[in-house]
Each structure stands twice: as C-alpha cells, then as structure tokens.
Protein backbone atom coordinates (compact mmCIF):
# COMPACT_ATOMS: atom_id res chain seq x y z
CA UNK A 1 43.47 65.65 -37.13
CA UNK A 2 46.06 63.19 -37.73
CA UNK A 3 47.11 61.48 -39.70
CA UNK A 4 45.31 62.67 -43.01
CA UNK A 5 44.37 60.59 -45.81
CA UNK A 6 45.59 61.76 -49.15
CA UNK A 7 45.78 61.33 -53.17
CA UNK A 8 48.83 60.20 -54.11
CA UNK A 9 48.65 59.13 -57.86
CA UNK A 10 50.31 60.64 -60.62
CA UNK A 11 47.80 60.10 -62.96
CA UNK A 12 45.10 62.81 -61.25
CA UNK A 13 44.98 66.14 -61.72
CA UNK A 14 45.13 68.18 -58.26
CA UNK A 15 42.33 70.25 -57.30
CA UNK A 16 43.25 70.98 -53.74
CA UNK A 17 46.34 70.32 -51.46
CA UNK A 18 46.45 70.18 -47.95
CA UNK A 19 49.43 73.19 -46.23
CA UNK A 20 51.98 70.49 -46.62
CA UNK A 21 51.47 70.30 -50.42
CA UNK A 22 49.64 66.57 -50.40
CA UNK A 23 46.83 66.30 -52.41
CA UNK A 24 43.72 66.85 -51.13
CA UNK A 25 41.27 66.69 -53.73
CA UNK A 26 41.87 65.28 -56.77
CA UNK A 27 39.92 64.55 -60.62
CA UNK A 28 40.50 61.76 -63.00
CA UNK A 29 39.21 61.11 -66.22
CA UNK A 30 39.53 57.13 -67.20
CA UNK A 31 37.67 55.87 -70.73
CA UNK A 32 35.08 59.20 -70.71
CA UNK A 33 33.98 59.24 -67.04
CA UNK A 34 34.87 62.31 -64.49
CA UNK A 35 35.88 61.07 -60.94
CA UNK A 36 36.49 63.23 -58.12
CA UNK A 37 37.49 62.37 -54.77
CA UNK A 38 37.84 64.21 -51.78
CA UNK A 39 40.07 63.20 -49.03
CA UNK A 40 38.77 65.97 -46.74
CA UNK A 41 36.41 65.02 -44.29
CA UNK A 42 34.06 67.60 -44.89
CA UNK A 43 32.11 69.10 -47.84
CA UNK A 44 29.97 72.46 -47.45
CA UNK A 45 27.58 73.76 -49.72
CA UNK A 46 29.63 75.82 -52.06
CA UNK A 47 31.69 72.42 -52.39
CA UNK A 48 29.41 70.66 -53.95
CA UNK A 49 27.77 73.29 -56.01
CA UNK A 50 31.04 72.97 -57.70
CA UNK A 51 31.04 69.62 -57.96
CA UNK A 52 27.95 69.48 -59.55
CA UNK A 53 28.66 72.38 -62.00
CA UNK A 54 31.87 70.38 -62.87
CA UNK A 55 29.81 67.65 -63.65
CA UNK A 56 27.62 69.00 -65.53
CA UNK A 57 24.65 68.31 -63.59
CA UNK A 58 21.73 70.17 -63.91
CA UNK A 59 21.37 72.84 -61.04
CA UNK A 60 17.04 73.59 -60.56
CA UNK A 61 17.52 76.18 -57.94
CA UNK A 62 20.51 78.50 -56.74
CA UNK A 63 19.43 78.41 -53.36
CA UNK A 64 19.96 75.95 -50.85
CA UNK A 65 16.65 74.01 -49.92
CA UNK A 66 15.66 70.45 -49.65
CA UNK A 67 14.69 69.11 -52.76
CA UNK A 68 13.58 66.39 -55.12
CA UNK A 69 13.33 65.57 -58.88
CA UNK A 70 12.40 62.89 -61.03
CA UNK A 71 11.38 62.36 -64.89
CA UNK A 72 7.59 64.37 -64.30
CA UNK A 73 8.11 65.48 -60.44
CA UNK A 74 9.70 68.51 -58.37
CA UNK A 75 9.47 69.02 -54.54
CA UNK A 76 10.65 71.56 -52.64
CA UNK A 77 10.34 71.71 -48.84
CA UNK A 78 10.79 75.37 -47.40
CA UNK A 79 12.24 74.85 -43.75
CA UNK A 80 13.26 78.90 -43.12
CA UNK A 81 11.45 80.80 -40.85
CA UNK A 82 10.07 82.89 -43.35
CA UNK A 83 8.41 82.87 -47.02
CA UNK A 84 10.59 82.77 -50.17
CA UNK A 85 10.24 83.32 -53.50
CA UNK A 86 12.35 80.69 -55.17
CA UNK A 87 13.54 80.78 -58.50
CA UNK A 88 13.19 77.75 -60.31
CA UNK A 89 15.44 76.52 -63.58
CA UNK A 90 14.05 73.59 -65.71
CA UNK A 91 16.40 71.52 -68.03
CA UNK A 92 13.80 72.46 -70.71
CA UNK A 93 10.71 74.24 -71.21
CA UNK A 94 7.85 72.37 -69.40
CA UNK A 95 4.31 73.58 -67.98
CA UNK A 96 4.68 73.46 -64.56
CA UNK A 97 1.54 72.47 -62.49
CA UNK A 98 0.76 72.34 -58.62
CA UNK A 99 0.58 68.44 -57.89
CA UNK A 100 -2.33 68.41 -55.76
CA UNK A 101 -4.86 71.26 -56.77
CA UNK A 102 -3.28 71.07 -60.52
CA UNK A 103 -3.10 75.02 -60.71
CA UNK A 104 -0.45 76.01 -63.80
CA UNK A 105 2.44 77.84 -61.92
CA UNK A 106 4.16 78.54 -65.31
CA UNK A 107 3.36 77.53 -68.98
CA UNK A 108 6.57 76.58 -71.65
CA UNK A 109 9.24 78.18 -69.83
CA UNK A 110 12.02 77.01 -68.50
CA UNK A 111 12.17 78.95 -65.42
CA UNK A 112 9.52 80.48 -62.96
CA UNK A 113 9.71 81.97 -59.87
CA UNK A 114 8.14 79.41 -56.77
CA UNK A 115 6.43 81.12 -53.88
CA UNK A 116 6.63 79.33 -50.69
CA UNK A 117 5.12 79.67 -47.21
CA UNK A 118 7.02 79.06 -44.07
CA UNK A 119 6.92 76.15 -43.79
CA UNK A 120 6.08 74.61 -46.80
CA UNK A 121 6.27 71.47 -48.79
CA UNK A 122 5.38 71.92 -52.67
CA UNK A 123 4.97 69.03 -54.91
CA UNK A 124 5.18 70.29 -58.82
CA UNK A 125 3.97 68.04 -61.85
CA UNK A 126 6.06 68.78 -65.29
CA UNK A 127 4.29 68.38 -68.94
C-alpha cells in the first residue's frame, strides 16, 4: 500500500521501522505518561499483548477470549467449538463467586482455573 504513513519525530524512541528504515512504530514518554503509536494499519493479537505488558496493564487471562472487567465483575464468553479450562489471574487475592447461582469458584487466591462449556458466557462476582 502506498503511500505509508510514518513517525517522523526525533523525540520518540523507535520500536519498529518499515524495510525502508521509516519509523513504524514509535513510544514517547512526555511529563510521566507512555504513548505509543502505530502507523501500521494492522494490530494482531501478540501486538497488543505487548502493548499491554508495556503498559503495565493488568493481563486476567493468557488466552485469547472475549472478555470483561470492572471494580467487582469478570465475564468471559467462550466462542470455541469446544470446552476450556481457562486460567484466570486476579490483580489481588479475591473470592471469586459464580454471578448468578453464587457458587465460590475459588476462595483468597489470586488465580483459579475457569471451566467453560462450548459455548459459554460466565459472569464472575469478586469479594
């Protein structure tokens, strides 16, 4: 595709450059906050994985699936065409209940392991 948009500041560190050496990706830090910006027109998966790691964002789950999070809510919606067991990482050790029939999935941990049919939508209250 052409022609390409790209970084061209001086003041960014390069993460990525297209074959002709112009930036592609690019960070920059200005008064405490991380910015990153992508001039590709396309992220996959593993992209922004990284970009969340690199910002320090908390990651629940190593696998992809469709999910949801608030302050006392997860939800995970199981769209594969079979079961999973999915592990599950909490920011800090919480009980972990099933929303609707209030079952205790896990009890002060800060990870568990979620089974889910195929398909499946799970709604988890945190204490």
């Amino acid at each position: 595709i052409n022609p390409v948009f790209y970084i061209n500041d001086s003041k960014v560190t390069t993460l990525a450059v297209y074959p002709d050496g112009k930036t592609a990706w690019a960070v920059c830090e200005y008064e405490g906050v991380k910015s990153i910006y992508c001039a590709v027109p396309y992220l996959d998966k593993k992209a922004f994985r990284n970009i969340v790691k690199f910002a320090e964002v908390h990651l629940y789950t190593k696998e992809d699936i469709v999910m949801n999070v608030d302050n006392g809510f997860l939800m995970f919606s199981n769209g594969y065409k079979a079961k999973r067991k999915l592990e599950v990482f909490l920011p800090e050790s919480k009980t972990v209940r099933d929303a609707f029939t209030g079952e205790i999935l896990a009890q002060n941990t800060v990870s568990f392991i979620l089974d889910m049919n195929c398909p499946d939508t799970r709604i988890l209250s945190l204490e």
